[in-house]
C-alpha atoms as a PDB file:
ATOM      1  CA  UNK A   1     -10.243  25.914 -42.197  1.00  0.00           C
ATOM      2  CA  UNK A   2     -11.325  22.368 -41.552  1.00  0.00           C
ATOM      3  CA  UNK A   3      -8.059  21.205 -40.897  1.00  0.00           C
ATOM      4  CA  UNK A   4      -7.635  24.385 -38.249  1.00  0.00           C
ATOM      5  CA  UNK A   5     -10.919  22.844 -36.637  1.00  0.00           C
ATOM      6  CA  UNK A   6     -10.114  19.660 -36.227  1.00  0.00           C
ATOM      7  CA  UNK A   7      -6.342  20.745 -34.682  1.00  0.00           C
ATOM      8  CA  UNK A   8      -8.370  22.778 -32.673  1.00  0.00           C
ATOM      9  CA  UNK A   9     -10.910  19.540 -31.545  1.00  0.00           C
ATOM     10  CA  UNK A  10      -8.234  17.490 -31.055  1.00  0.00           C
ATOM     11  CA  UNK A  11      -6.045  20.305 -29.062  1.00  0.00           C
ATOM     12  CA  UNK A  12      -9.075  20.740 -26.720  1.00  0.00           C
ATOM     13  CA  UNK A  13      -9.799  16.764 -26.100  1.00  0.00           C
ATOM     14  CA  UNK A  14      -5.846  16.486 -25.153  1.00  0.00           C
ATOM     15  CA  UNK A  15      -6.339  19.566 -22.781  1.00  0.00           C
ATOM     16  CA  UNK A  16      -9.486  17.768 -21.108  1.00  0.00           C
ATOM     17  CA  UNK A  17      -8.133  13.991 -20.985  1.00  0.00           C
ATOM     18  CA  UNK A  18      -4.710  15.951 -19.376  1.00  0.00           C
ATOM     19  CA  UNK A  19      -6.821  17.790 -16.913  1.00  0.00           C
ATOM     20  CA  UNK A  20      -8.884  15.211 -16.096  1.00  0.00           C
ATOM     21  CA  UNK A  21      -6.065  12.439 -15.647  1.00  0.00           C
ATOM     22  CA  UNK A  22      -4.456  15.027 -12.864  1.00  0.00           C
ATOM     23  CA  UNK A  23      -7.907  14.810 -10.984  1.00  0.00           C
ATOM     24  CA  UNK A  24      -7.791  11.510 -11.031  1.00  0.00           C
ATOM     25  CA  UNK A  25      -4.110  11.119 -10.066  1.00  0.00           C
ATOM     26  CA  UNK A  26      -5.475  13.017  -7.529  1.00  0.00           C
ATOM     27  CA  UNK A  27      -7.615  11.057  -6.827  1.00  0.00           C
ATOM     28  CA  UNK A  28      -5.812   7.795  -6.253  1.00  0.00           C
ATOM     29  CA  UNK A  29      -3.158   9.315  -3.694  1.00  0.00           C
ATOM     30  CA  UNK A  30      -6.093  11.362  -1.996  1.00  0.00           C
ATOM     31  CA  UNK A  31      -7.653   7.648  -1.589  1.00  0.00           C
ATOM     32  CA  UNK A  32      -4.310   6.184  -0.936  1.00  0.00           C
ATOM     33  CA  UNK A  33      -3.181   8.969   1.512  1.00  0.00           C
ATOM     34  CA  UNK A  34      -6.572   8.069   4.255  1.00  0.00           C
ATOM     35  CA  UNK A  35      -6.150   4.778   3.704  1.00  0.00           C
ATOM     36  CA  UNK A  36      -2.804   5.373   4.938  1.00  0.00           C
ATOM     37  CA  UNK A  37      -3.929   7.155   7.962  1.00  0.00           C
ATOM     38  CA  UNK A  38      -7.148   4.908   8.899  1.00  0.00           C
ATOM     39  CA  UNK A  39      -3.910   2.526   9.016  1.00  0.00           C
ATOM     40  CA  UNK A  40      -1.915   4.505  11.163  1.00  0.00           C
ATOM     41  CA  UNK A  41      -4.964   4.903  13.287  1.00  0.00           C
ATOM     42  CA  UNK A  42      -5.988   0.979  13.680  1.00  0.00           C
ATOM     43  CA  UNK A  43      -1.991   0.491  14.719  1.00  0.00           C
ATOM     44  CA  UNK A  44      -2.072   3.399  17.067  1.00  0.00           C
ATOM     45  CA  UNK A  45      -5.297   2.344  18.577  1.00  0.00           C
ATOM     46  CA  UNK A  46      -3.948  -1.428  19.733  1.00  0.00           C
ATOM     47  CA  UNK A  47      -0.281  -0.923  20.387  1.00  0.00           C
ATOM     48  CA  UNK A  48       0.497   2.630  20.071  1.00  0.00           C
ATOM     49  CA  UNK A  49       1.233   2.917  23.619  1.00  0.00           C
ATOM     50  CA  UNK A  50       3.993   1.025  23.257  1.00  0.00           C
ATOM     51  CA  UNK A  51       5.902   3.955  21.578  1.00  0.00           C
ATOM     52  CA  UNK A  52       5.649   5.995  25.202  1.00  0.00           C
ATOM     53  CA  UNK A  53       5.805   4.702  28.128  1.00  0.00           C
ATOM     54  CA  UNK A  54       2.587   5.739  30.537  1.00  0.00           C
ATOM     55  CA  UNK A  55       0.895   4.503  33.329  1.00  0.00           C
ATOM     56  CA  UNK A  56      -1.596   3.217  31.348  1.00  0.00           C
ATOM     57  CA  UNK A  57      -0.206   0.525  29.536  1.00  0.00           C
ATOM     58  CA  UNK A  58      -0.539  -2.907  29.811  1.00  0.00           C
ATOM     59  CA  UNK A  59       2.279  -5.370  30.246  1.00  0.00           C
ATOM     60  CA  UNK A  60       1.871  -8.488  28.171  1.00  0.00           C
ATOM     61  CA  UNK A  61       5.164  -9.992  28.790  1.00  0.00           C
ATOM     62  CA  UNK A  62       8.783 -10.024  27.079  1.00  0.00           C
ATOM     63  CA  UNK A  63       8.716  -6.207  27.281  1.00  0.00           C
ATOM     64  CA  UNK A  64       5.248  -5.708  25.045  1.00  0.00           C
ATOM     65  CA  UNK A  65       2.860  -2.754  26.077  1.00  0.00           C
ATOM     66  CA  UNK A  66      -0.561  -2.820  24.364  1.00  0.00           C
ATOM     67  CA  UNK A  67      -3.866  -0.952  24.861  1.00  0.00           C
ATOM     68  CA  UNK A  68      -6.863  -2.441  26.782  1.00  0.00           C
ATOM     69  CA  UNK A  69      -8.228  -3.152  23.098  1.00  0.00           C
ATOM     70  CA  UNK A  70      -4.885  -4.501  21.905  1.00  0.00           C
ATOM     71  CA  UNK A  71      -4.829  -7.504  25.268  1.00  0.00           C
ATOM     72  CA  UNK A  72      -8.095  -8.450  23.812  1.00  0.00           C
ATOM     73  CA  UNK A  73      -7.320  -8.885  20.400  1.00  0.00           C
ATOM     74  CA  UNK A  74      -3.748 -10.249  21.310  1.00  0.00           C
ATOM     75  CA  UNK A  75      -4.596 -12.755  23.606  1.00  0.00           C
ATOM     76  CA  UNK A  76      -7.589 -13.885  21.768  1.00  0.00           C
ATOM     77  CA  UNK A  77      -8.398 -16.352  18.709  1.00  0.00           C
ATOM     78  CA  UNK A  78      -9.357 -12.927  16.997  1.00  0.00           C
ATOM     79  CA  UNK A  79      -5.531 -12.432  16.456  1.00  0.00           C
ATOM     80  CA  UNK A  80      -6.191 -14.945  13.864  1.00  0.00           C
ATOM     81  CA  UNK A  81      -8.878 -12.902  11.953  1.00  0.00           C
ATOM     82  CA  UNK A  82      -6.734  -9.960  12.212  1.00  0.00           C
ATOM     83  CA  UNK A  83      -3.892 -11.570  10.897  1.00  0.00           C
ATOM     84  CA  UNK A  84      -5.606 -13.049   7.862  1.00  0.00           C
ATOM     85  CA  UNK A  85      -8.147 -11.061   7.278  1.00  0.00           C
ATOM     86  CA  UNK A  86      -6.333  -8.012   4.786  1.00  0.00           C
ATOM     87  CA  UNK A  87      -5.333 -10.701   2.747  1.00  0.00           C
ATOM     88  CA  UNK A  88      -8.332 -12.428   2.212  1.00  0.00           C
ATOM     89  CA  UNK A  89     -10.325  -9.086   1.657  1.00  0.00           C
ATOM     90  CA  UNK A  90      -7.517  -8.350  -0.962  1.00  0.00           C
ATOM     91  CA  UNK A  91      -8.428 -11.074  -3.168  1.00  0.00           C
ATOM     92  CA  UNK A  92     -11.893 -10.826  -2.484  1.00  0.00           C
ATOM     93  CA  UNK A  93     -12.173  -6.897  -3.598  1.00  0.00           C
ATOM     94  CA  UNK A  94     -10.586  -7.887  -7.039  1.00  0.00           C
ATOM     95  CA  UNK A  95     -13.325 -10.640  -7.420  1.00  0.00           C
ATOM     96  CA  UNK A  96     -16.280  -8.545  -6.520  1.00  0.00           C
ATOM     97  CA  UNK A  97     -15.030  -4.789  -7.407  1.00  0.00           C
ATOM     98  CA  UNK A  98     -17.083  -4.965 -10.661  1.00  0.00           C
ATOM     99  CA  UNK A  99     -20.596  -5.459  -8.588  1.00  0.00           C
ATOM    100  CA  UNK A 100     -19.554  -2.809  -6.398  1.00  0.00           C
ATOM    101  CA  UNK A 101     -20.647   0.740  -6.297  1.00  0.00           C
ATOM    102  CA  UNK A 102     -17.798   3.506  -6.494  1.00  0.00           C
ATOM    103  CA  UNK A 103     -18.630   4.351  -2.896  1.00  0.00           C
ATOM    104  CA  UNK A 104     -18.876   1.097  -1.763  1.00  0.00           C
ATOM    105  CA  UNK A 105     -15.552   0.279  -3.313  1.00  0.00           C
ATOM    106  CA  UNK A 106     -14.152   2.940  -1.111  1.00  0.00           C
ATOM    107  CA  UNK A 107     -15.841   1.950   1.739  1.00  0.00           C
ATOM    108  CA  UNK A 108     -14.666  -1.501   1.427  1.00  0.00           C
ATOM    109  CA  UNK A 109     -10.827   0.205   1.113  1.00  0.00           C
ATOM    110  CA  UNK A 110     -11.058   1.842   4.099  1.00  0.00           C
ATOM    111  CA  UNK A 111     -12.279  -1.117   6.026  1.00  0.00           C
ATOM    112  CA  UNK A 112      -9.452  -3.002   4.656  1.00  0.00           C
ATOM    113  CA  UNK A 113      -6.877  -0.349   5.574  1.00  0.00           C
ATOM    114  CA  UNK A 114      -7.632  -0.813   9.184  1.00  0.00           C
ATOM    115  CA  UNK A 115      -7.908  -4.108   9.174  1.00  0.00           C
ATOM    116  CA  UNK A 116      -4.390  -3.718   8.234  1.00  0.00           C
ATOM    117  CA  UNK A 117      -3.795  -1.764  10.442  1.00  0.00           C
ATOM    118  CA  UNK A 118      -4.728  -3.988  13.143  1.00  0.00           C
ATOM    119  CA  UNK A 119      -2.485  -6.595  11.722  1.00  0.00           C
ATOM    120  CA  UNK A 120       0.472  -4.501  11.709  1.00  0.00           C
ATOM    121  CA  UNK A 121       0.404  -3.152  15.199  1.00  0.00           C
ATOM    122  CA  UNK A 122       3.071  -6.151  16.152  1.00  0.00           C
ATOM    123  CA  UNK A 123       5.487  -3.985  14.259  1.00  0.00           C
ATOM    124  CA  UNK A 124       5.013  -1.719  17.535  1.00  0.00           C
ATOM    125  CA  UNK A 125       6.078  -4.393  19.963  1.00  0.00           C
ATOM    126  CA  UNK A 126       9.125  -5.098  17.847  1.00  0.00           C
ATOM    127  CA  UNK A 127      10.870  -1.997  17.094  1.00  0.00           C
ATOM    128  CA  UNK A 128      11.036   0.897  18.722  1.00  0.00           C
ATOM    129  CA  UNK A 129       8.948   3.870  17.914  1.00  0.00           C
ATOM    130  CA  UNK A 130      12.044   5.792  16.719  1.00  0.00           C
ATOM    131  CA  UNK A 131      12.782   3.533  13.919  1.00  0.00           C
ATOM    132  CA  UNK A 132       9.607   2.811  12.857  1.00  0.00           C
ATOM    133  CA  UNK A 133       8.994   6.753  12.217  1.00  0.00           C
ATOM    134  CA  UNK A 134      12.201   7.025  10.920  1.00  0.00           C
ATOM    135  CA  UNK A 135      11.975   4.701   8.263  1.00  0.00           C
ATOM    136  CA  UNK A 136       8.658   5.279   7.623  1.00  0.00           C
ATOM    137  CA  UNK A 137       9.562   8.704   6.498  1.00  0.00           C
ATOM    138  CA  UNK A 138      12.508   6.987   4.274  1.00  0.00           C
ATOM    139  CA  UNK A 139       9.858   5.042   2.529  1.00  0.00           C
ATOM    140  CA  UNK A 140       7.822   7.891   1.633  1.00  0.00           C
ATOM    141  CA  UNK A 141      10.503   9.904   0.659  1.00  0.00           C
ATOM    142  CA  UNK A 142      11.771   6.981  -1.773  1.00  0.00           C
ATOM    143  CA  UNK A 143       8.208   6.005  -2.610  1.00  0.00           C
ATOM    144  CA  UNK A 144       7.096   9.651  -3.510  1.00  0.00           C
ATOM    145  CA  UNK A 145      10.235  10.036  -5.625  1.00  0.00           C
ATOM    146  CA  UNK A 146       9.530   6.702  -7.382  1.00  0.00           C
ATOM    147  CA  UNK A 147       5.646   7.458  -8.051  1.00  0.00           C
ATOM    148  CA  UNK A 148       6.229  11.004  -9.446  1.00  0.00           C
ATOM    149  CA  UNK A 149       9.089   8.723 -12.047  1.00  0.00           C
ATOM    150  CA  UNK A 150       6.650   6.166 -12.979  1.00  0.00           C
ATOM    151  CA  UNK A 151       4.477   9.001 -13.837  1.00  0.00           C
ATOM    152  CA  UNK A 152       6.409  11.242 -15.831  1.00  0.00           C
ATOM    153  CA  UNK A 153       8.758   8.884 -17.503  1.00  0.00           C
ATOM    154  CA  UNK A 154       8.384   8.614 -21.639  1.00  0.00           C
ATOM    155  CA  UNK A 155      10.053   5.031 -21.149  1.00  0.00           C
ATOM    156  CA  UNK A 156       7.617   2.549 -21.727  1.00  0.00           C
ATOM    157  CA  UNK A 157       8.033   0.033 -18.226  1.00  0.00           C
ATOM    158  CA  UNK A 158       4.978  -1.827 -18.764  1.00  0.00           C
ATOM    159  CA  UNK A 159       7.216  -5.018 -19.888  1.00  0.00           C
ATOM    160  CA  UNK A 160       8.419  -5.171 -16.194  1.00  0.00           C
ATOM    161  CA  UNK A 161       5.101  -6.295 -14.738  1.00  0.00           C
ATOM    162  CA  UNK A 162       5.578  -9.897 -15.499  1.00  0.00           C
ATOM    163  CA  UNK A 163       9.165  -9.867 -13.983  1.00  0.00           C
ATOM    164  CA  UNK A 164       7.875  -8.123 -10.686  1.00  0.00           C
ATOM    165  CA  UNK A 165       5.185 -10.228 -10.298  1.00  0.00           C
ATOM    166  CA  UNK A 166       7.080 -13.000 -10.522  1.00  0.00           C
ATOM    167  CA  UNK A 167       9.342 -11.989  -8.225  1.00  0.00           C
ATOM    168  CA  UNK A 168       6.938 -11.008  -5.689  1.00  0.00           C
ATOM    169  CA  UNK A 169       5.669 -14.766  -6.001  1.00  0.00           C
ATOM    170  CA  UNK A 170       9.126 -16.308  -5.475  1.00  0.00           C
ATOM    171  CA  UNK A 171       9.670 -13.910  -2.437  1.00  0.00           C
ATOM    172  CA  UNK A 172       6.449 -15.045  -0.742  1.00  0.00           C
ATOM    173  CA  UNK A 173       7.844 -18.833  -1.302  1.00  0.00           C
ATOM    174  CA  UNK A 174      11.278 -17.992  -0.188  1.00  0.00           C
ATOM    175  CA  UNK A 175       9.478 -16.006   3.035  1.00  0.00           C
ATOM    176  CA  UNK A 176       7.896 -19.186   3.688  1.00  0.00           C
ATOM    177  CA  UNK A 177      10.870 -21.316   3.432  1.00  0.00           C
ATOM    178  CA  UNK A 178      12.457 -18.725   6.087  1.00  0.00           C
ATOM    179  CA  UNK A 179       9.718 -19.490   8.214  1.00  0.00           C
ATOM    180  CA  UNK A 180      10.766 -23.049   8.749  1.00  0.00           C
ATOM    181  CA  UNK A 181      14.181 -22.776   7.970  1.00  0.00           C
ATOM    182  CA  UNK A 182      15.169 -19.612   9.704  1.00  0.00           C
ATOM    183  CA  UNK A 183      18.481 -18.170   8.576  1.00  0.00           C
ATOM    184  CA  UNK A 184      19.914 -14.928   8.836  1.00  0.00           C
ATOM    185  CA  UNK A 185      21.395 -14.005   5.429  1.00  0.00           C
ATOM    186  CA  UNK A 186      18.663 -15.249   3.704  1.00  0.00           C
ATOM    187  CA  UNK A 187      16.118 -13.112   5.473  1.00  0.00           C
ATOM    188  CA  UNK A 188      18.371 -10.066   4.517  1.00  0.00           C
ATOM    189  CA  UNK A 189      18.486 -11.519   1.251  1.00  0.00           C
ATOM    190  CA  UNK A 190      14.443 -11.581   1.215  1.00  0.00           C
ATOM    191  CA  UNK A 191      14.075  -8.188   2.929  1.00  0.00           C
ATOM    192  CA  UNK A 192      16.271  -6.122   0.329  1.00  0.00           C
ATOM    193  CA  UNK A 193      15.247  -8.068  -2.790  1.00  0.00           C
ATOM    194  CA  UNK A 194      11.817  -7.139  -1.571  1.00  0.00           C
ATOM    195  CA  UNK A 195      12.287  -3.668  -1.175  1.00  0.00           C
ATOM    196  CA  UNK A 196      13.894  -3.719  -4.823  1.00  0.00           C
ATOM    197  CA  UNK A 197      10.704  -5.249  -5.988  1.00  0.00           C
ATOM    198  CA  UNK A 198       8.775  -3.185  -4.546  1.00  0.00           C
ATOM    199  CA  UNK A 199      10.247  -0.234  -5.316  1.00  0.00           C
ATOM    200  CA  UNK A 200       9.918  -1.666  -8.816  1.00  0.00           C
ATOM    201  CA  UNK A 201       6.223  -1.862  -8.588  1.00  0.00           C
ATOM    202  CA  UNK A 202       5.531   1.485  -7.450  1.00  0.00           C
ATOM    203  CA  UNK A 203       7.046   2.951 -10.314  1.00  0.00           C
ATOM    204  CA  UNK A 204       4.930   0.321 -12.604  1.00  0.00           C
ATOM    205  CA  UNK A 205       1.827   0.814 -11.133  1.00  0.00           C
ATOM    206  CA  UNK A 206       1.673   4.738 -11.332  1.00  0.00           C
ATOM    207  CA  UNK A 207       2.120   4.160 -15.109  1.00  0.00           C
ATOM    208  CA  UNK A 208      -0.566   1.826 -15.289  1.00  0.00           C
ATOM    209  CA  UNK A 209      -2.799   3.947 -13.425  1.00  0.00           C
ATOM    210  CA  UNK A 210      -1.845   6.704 -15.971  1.00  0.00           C
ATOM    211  CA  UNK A 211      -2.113   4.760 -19.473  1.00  0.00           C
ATOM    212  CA  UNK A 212      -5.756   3.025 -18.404  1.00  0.00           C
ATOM    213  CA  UNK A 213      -7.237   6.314 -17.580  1.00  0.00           C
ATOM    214  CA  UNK A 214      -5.923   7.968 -20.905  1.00  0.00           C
ATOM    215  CA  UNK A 215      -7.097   4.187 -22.883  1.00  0.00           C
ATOM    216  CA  UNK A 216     -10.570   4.777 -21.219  1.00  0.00           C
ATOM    217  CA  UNK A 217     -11.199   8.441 -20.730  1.00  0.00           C
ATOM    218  CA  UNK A 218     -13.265   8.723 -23.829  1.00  0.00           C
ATOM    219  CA  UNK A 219     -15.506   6.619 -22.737  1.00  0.00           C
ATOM    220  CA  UNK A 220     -16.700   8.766 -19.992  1.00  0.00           C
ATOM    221  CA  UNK A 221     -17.780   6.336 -18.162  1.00  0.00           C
ATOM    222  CA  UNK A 222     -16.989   8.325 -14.332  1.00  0.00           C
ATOM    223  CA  UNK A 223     -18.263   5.043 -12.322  1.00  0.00           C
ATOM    224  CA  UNK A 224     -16.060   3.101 -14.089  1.00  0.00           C
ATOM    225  CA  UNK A 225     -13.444   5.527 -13.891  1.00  0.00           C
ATOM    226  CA  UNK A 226     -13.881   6.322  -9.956  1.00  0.00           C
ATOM    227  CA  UNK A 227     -13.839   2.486  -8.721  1.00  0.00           C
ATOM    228  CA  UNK A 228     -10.187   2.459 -11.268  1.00  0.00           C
ATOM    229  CA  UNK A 229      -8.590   5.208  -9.064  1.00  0.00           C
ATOM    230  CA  UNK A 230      -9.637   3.333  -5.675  1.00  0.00           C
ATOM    231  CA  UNK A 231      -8.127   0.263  -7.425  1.00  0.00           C
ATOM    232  CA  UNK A 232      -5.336   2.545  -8.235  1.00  0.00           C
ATOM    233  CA  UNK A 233      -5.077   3.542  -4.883  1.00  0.00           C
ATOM    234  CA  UNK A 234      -4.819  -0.082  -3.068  1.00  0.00           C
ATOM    235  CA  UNK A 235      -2.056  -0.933  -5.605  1.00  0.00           C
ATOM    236  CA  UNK A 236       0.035   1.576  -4.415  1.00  0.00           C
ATOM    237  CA  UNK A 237      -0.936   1.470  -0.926  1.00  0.00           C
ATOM    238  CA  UNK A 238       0.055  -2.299  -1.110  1.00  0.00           C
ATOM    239  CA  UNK A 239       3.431  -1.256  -2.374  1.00  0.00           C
ATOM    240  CA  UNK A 240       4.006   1.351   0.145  1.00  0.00           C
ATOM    241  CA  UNK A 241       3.482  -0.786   3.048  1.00  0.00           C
ATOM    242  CA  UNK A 242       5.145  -3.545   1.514  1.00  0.00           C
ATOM    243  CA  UNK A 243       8.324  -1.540   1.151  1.00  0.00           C
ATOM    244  CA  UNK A 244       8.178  -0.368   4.192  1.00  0.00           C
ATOM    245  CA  UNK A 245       8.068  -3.521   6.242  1.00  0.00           C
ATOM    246  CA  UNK A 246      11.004  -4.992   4.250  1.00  0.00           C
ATOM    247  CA  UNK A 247      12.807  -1.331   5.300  1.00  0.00           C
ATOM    248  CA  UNK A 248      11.967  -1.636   8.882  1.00  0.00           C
ATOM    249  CA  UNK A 249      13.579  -5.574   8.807  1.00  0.00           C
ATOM    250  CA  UNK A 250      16.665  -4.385   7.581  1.00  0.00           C
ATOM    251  CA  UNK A 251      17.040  -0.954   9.240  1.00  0.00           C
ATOM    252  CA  UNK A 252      14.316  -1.104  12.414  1.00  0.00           C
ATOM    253  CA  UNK A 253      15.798  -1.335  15.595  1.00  0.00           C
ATOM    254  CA  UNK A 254      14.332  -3.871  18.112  1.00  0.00           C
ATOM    255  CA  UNK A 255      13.182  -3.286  21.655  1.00  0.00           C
ATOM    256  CA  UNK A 256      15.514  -5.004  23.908  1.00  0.00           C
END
């Protein structure tokens, strides 16, 4: 009888850590999914007029169309801001996350994600609105296919994390090399070994997310828990947009 009680406990503590790791799956591409749009938003907002032509638009030379906001920012030092901005408020949101409310966390995500935004509405005066739907719909097909993996898998991938990460750092060094020493098949080289890394990542991260709620759902500690899935949520958002920019250099097509 004991031993029927405690198959019983343990039964009914696997049922509640399983239901509760879908709501917070749930969660983290809830999070992921308005950051996402807030994104979409901030781009739209400054250059999305360059997609259609209107009468509206404003002509900023070389063929780029931007919104009344978009000449500001563009032809201002606040470009700068823009441009630098996301990544400084990435660090800084791992360094302060822990003094940070749940909500406030969240808050500070969605600030970031149009900040982002912001920052990528060049992609808009580069490529034409065609492509840039186009393989923004590739990337969430791939990404959506490589989440649901990472998550379901038995395979253990956490070994790959040092690997990717390392990669990732020797991409940003080769992307600055490219920068100064601008050559065609190497950017093609850094644009598809990036979307291999990222693709990587996506996969790695949804596992992480997955084994650190199961390591510290018995804690029950839902503050804890809730700032986790926003953190959750910017790792994959990173990856998303990260594979999608190295998609868009090597399938985008340019505005002439």
């Amino acid at each position: 009888m004991a031993q029927y009680e405690t198959r019983m406990a343990t039964g009914t503590r696997a049922a509640l850590i399983d239901a509760g790791l879908r709501a917070h799956m749930n969660k983290v591409y809830g999070t992921m999914s308005v950051g996402m749009v807030i994104t979409g938003l901030a781009a739209w907002a400054i250059a999305g007029l360059a997609v259609t032509a209107t009468p509206n638009e404003y002509y900023v030379g070389a063929g780029e169309y931007l919104t009344g906001f978009g000449v500001a920012m563009y032809t201002s030092p606040l470009k700068w801001l823009v441009m630098f901005a996301p990544l400084l408020m990435v660090f800084g949101f791992g360094a302060i996350v822990n003094r940070l409310s749940a909500a406030a966390a969240q808050t500070y995500f969605y600030a970031f994600a149009a900040l982002m935004g912001a920052s990528l509405s060049s992609i808009f005066l580069v490529y034409t609105g065609f492509s840039i739907l186009q393989v923004f719909f590739i990337t969430a097909a791939a990404f959506a296919a490589l989440s649901l993996w990472g998550y379901t898998t038995k395979k253990d991938i956490s070994a790959w994390g040092s690997f990717l990460i390392m990669g990732v750092v020797g991409l940003f060094i080769a992307s600055i090399v490219s920068i100064f020493f601008p050559n065609p098949a190497l950017t093609f080289a850094i644009s598809s070994i990036g979307v291999l890394l990222f693709a990587g990542l996506t996969a790695w991260d949804t596992q992480q997310i997955k084994n650190t709620y199961i390591a510290h759902a018995h804690h029950g500690d839902s503050e804890w828990l809730a700032k986790s899935a926003i953190m959750g949520a910017l790792n994959l958002y990173l990856d998303f947009i990260n594979m999608f920019l190295f998609l868009l250099r090597l399938f985008g097509g340019q505005r002439n």
